[in-house]
N, C-alpha and C. Protein backbone atom coordinates (compact mmCIF):
# COMPACT_ATOMS: atom_id res chain seq x y z
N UNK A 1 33.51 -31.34 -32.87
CA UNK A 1 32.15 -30.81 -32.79
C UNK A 1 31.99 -29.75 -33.87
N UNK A 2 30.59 -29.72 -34.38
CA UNK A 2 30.82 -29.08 -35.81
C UNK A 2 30.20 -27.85 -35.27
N UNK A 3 30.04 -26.88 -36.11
CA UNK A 3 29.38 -25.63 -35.90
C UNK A 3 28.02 -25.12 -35.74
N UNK A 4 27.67 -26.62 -36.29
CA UNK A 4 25.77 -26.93 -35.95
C UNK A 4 25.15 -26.88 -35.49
N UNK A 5 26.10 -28.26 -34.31
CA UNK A 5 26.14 -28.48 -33.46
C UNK A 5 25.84 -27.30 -32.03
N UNK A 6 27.00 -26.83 -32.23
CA UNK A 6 27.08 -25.00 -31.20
C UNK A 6 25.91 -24.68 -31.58
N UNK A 7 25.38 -24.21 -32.27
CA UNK A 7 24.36 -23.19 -32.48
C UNK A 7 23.08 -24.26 -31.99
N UNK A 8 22.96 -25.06 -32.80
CA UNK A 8 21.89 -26.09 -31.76
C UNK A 8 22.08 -25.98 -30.50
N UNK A 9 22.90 -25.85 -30.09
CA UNK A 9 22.83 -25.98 -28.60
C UNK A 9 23.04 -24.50 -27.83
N UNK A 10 24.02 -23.91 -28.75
CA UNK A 10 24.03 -22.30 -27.98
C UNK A 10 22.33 -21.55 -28.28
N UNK A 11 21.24 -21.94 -29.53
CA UNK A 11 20.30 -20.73 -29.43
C UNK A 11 19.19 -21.84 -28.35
N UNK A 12 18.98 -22.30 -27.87
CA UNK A 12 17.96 -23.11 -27.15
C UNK A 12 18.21 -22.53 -25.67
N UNK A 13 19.58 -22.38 -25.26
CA UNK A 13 20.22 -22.06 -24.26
C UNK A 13 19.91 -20.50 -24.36
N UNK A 14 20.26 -19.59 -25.00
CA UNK A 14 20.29 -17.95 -24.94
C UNK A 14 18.37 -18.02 -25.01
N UNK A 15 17.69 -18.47 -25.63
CA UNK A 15 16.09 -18.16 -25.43
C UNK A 15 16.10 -18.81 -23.74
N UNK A 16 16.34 -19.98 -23.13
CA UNK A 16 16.39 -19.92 -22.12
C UNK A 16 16.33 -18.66 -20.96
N UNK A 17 18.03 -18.60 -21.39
CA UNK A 17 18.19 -17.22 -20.79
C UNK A 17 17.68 -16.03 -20.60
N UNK A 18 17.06 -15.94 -21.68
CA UNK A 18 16.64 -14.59 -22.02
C UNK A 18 15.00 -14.46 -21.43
N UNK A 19 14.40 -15.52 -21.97
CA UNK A 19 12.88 -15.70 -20.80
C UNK A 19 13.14 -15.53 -18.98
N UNK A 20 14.41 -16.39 -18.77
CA UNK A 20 14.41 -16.03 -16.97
C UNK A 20 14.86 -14.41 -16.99
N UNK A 21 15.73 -13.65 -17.90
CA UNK A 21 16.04 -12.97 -17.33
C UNK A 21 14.83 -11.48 -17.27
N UNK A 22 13.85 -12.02 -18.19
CA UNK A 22 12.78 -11.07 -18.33
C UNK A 22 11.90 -11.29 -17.13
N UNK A 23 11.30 -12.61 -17.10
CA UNK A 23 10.80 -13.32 -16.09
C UNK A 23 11.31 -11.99 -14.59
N UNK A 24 12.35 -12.39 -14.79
CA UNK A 24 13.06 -12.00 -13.49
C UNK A 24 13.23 -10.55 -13.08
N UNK A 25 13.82 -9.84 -14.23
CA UNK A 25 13.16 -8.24 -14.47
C UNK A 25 11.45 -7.22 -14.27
N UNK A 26 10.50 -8.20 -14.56
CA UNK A 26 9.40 -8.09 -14.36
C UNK A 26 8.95 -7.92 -12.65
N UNK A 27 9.39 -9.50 -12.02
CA UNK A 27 9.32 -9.50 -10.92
C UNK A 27 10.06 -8.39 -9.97
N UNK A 28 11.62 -8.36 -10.09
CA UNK A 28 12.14 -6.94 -9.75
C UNK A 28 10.94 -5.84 -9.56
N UNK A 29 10.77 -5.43 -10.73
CA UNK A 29 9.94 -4.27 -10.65
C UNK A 29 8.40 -4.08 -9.88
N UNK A 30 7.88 -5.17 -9.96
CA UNK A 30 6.70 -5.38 -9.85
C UNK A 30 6.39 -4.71 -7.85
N UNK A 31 7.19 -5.04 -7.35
CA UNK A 31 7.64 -4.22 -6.27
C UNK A 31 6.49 -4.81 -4.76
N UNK A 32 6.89 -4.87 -3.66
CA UNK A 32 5.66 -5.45 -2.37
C UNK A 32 4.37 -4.95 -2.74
N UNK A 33 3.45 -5.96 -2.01
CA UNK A 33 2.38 -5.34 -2.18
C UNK A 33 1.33 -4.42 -1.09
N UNK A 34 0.94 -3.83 -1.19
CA UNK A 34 0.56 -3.09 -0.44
C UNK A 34 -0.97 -3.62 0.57
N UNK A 35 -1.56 -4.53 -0.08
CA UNK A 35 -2.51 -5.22 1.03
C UNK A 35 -2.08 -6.03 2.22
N UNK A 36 -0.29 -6.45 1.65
CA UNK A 36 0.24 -7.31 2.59
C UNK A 36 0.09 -6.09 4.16
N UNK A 37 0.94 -4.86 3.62
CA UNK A 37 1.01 -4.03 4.64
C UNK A 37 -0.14 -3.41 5.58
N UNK A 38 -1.15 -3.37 4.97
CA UNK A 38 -2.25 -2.96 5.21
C UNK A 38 -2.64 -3.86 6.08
N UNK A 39 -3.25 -5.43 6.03
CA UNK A 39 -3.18 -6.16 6.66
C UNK A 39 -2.33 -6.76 8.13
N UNK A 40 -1.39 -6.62 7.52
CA UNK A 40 -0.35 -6.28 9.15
C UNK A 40 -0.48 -5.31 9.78
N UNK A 41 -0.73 -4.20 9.06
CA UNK A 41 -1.37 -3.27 10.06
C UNK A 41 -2.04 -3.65 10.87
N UNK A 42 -3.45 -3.72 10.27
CA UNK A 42 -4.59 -4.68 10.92
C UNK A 42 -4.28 -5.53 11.55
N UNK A 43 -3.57 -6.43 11.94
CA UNK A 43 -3.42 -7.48 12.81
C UNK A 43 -2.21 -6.63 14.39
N UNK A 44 -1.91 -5.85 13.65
CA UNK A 44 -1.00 -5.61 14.59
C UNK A 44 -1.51 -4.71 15.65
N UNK A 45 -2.68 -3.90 15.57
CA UNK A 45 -3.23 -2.64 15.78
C UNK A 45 -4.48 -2.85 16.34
N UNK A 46 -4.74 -4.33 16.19
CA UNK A 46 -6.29 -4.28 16.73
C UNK A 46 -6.61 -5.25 18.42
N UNK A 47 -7.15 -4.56 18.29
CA UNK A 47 -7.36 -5.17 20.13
C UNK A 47 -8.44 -6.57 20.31
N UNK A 48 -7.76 -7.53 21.53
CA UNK A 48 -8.37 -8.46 21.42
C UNK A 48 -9.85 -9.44 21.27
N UNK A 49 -10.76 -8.08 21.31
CA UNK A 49 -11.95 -8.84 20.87
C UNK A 49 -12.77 -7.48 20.32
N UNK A 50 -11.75 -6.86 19.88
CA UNK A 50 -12.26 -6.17 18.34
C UNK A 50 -12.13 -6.75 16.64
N UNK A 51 -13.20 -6.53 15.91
CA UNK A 51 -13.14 -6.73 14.40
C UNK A 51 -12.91 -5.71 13.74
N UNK A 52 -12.13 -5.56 12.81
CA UNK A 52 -11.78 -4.64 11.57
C UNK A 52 -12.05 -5.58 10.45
N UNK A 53 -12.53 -4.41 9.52
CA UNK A 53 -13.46 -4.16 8.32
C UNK A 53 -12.51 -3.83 7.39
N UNK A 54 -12.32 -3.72 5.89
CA UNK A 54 -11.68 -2.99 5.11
C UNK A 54 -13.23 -2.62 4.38
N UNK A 55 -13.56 -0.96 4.85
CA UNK A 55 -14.96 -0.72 4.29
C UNK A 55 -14.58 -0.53 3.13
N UNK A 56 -13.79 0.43 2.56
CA UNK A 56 -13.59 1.34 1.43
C UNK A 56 -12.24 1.48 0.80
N UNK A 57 -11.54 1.08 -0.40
CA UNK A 57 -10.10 1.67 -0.75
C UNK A 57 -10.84 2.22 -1.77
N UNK A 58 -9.86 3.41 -2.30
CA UNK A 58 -9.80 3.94 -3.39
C UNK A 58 -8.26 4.60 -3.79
N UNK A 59 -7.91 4.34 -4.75
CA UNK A 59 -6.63 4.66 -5.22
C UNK A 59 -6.52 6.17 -5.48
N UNK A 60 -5.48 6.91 -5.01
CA UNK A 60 -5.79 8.71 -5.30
C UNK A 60 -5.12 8.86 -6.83
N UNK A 61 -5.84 9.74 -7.13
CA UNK A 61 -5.93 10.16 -8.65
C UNK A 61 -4.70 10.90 -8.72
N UNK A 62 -4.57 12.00 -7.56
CA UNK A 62 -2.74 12.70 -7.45
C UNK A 62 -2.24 12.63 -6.46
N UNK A 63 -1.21 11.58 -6.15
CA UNK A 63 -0.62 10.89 -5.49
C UNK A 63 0.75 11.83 -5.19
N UNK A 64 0.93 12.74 -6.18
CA UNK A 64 2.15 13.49 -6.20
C UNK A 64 1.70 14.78 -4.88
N UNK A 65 0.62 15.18 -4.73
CA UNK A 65 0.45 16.03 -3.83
C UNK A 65 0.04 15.38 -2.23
N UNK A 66 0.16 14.24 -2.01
CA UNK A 66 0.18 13.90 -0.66
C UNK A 66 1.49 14.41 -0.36
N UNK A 67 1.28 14.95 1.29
CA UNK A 67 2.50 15.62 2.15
C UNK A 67 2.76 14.96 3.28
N UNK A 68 3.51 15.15 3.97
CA UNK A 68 3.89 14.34 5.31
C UNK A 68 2.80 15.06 6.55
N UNK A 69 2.26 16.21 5.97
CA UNK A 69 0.90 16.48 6.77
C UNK A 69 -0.22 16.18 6.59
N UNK A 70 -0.23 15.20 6.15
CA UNK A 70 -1.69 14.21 5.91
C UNK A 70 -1.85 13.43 6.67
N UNK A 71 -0.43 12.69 7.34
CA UNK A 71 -1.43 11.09 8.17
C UNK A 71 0.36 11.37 9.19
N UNK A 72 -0.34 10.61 10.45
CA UNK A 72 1.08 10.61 10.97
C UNK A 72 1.40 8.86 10.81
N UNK A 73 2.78 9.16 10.11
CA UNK A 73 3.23 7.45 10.12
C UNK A 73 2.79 6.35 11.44
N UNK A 74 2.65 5.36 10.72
CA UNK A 74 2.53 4.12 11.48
C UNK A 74 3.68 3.68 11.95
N UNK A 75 4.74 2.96 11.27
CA UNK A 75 5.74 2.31 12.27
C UNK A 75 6.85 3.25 11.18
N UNK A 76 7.91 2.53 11.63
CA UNK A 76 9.26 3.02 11.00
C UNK A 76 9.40 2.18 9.58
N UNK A 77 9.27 2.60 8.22
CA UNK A 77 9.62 2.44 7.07
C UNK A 77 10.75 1.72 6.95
N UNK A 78 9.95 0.48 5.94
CA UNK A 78 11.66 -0.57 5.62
C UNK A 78 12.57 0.94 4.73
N UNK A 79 11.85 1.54 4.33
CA UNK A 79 12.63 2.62 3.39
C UNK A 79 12.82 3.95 3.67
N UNK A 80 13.59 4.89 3.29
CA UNK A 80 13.38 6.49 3.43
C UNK A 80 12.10 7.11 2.70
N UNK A 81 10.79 7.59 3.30
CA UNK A 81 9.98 8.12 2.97
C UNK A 81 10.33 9.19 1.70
N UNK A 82 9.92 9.39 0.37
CA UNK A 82 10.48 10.17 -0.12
C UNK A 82 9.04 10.97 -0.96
N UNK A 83 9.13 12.05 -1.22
CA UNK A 83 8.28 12.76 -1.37
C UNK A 83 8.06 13.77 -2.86
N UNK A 84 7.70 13.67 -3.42
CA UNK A 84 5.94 12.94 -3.64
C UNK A 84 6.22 11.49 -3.75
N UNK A 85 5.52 10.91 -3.47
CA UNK A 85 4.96 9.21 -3.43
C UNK A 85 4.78 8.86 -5.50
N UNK A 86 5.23 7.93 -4.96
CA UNK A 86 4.75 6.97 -6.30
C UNK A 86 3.06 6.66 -6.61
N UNK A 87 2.74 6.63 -5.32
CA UNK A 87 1.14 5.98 -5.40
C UNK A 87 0.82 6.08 -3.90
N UNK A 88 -0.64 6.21 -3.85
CA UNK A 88 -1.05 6.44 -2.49
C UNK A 88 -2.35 5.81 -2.94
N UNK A 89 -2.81 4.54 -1.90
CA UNK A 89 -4.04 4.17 -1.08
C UNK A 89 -4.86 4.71 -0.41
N UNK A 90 -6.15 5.07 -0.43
CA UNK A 90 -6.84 5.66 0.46
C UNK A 90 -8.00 4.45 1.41
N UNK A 91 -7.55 4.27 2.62
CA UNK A 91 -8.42 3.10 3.17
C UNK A 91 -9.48 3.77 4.21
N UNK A 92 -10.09 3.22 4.07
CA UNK A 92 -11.39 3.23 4.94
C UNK A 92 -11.88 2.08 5.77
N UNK A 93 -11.32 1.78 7.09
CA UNK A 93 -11.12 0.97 8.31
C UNK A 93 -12.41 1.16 9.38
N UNK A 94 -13.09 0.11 9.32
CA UNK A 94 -14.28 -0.28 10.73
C UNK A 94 -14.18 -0.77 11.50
N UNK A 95 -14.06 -0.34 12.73
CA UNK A 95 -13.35 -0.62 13.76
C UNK A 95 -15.04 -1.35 15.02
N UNK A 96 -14.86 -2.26 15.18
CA UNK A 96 -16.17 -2.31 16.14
C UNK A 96 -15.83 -3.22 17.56
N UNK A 97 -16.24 -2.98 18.57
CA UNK A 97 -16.01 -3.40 19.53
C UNK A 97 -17.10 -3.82 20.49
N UNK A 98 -17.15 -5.22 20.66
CA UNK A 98 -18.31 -5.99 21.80
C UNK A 98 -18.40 -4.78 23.03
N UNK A 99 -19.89 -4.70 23.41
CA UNK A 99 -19.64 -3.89 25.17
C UNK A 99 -20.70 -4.56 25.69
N UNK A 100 -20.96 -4.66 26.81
CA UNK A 100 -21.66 -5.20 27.26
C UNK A 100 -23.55 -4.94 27.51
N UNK A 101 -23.77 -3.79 27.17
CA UNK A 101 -25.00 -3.64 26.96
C UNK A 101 -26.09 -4.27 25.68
N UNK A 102 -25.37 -5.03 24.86
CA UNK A 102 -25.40 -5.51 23.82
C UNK A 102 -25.56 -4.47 21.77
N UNK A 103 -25.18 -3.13 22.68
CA UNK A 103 -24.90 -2.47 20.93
C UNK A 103 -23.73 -2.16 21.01
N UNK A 104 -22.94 -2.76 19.92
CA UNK A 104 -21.49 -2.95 19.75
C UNK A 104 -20.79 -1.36 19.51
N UNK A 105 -20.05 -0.67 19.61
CA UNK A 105 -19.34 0.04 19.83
C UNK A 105 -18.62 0.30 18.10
N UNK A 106 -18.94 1.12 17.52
CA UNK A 106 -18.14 1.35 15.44
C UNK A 106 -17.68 2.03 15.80
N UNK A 107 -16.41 2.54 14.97
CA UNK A 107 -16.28 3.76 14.73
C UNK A 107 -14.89 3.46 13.48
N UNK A 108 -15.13 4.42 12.83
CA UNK A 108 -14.46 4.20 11.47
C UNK A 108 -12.81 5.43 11.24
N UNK A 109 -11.78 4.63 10.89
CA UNK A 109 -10.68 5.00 10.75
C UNK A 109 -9.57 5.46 9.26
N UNK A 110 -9.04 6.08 9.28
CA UNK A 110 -8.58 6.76 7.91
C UNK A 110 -7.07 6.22 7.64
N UNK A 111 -6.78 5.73 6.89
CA UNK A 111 -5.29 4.93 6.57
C UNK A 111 -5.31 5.32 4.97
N UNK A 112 -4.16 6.07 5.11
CA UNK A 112 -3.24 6.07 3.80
C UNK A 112 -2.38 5.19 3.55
N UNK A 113 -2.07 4.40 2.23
CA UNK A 113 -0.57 3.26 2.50
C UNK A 113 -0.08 4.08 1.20
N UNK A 114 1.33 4.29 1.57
CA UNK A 114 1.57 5.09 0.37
C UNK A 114 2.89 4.64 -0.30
N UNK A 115 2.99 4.10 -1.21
CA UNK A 115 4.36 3.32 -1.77
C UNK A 115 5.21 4.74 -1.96
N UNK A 116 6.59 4.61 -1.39
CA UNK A 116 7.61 5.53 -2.06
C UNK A 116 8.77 4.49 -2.54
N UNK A 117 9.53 5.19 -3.36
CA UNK A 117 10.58 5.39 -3.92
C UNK A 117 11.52 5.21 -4.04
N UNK A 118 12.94 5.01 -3.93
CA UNK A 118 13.98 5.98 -3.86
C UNK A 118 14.70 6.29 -5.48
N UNK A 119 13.57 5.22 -6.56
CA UNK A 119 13.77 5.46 -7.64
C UNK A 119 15.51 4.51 -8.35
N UNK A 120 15.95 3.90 -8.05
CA UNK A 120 16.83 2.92 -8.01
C UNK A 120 16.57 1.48 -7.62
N UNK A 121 16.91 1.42 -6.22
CA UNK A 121 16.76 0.05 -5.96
C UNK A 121 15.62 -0.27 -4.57
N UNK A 122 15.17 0.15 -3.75
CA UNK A 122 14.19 0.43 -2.47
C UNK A 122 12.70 0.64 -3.23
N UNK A 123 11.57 -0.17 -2.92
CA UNK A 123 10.52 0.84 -2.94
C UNK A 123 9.64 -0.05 -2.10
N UNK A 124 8.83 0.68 -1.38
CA UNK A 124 8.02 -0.41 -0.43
C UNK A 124 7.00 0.98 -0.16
N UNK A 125 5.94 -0.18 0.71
CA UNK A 125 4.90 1.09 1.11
C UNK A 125 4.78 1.14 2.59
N UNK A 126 4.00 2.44 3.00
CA UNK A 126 4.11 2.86 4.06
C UNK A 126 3.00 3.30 4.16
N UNK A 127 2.44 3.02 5.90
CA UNK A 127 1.14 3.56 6.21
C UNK A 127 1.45 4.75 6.89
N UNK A 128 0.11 5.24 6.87
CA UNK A 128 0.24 7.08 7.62
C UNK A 128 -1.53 6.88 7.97
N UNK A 129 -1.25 7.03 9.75
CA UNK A 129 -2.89 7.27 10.15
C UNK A 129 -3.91 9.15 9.57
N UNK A 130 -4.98 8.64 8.70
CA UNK A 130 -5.59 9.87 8.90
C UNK A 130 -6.57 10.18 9.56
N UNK A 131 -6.10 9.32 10.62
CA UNK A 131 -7.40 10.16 12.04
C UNK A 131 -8.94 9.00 11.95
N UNK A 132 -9.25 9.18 12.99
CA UNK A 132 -10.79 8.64 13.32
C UNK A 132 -11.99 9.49 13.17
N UNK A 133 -13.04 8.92 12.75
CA UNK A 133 -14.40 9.76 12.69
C UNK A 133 -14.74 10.46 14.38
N UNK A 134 -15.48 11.58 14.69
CA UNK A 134 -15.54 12.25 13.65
C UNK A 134 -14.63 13.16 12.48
N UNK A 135 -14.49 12.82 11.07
CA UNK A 135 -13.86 13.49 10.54
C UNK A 135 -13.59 15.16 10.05
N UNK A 136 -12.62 15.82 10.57
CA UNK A 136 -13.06 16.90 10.24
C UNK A 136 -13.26 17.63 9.02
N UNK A 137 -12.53 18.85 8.73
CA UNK A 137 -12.93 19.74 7.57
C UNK A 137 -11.36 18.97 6.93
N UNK A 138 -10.25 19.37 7.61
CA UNK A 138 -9.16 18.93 7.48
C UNK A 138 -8.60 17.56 6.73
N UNK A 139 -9.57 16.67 7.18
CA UNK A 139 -9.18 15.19 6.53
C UNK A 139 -10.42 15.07 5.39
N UNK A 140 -11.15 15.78 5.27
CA UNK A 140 -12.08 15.69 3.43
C UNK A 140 -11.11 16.69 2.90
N UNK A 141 -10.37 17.17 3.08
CA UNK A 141 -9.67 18.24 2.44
C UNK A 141 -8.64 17.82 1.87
N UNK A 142 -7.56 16.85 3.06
CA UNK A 142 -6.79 16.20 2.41
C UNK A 142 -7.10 15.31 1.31
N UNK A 143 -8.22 14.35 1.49
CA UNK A 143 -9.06 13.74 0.92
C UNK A 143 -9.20 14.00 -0.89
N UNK A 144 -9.82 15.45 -0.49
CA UNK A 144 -10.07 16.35 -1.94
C UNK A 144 -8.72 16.28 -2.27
N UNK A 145 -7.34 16.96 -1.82
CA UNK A 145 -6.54 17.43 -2.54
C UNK A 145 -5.73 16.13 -3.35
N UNK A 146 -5.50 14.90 -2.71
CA UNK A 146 -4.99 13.67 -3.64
C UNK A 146 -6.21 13.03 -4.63
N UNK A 147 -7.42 13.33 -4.49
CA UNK A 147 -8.17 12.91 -5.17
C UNK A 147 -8.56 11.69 -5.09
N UNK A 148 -8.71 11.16 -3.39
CA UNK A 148 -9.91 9.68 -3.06
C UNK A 148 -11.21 10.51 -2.68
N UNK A 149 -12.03 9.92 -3.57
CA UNK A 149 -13.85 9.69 -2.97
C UNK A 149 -14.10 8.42 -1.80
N UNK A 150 -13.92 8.76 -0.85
CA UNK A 150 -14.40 7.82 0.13
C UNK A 150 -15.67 8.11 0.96
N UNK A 151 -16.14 7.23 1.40
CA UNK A 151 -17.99 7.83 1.89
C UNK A 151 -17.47 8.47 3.19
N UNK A 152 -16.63 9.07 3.91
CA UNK A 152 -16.85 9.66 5.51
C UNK A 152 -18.21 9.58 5.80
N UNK A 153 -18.10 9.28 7.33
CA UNK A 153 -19.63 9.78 7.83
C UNK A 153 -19.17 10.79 8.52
């Protein structure tokens, strides 16, 4: 076999390689997504002949100043919560419920999903409840300090 040969056949093979392994690097990073979680939320949380809404997201502008006194977690984290966050979600949840007088029952709910870290190999996101309307001074505050505009009523 001549030396031609090899290289015909070894560079066809290394571009191969080299596309999956980018391919594959990309995906690595690209990391869960966070509507998945959000959504399971929602399904998991809502009662049987209630509808939820996704009224409002907005992505916070400083994500580094959300604290663990903003929302109290939802379930237990595939990951160690780590602090400041990579990125934080700001959701805005409509919650409405049939009653029998025939005017349905709203009321609107505050969800942070906040991707952390551990900056190696872990990163996933995590929800944190911020409370139900009425909203107080406290949750536009938090609000203000990561920087989501969401409509509260």
């Amino acid at each position: 076999m001549s030396w031609r040969r090899v290289v015909a056949l070894a560079v066809p093979l290394a571009v191969v390689f080299f596309v999956l392994g980018f391919v594959a690097g990309m995906e690595v990073q690209r990391g869960p997504n966070w509507r998945l979680e959000l959504g399971e939320y929602v399904e998991d949380h809502r009662l049987p002949e209630e509808t939820v809404r996704v009224e409002e997201v907005r992505r916070a502008r400083r994500p580094q100043a959300f604290t663990r006194g903003m929302g109290a977690p939802v379930d237990a984290s595939p990951i160690a919560p780590t602090f400041p966050p990579q990125a934080v979600r700001c959701v805005l949840l409509r919650r409405t419920m049939p009653v029998d007088d025939g005017a349905p029952e709203r009321r609107q709910e505050l969800v942070f999903v906040v991707r952390h870290s551990d900056a190696l190999y872990r990163v996933g996101w995590s929800l944190y409840l911020g409370g139900e309307e009425p909203f107080g001074p406290g949750a536009r505050a938090d609000l203000e300090t990561i920087g989501c505009e969401l409509g509260l009523e």
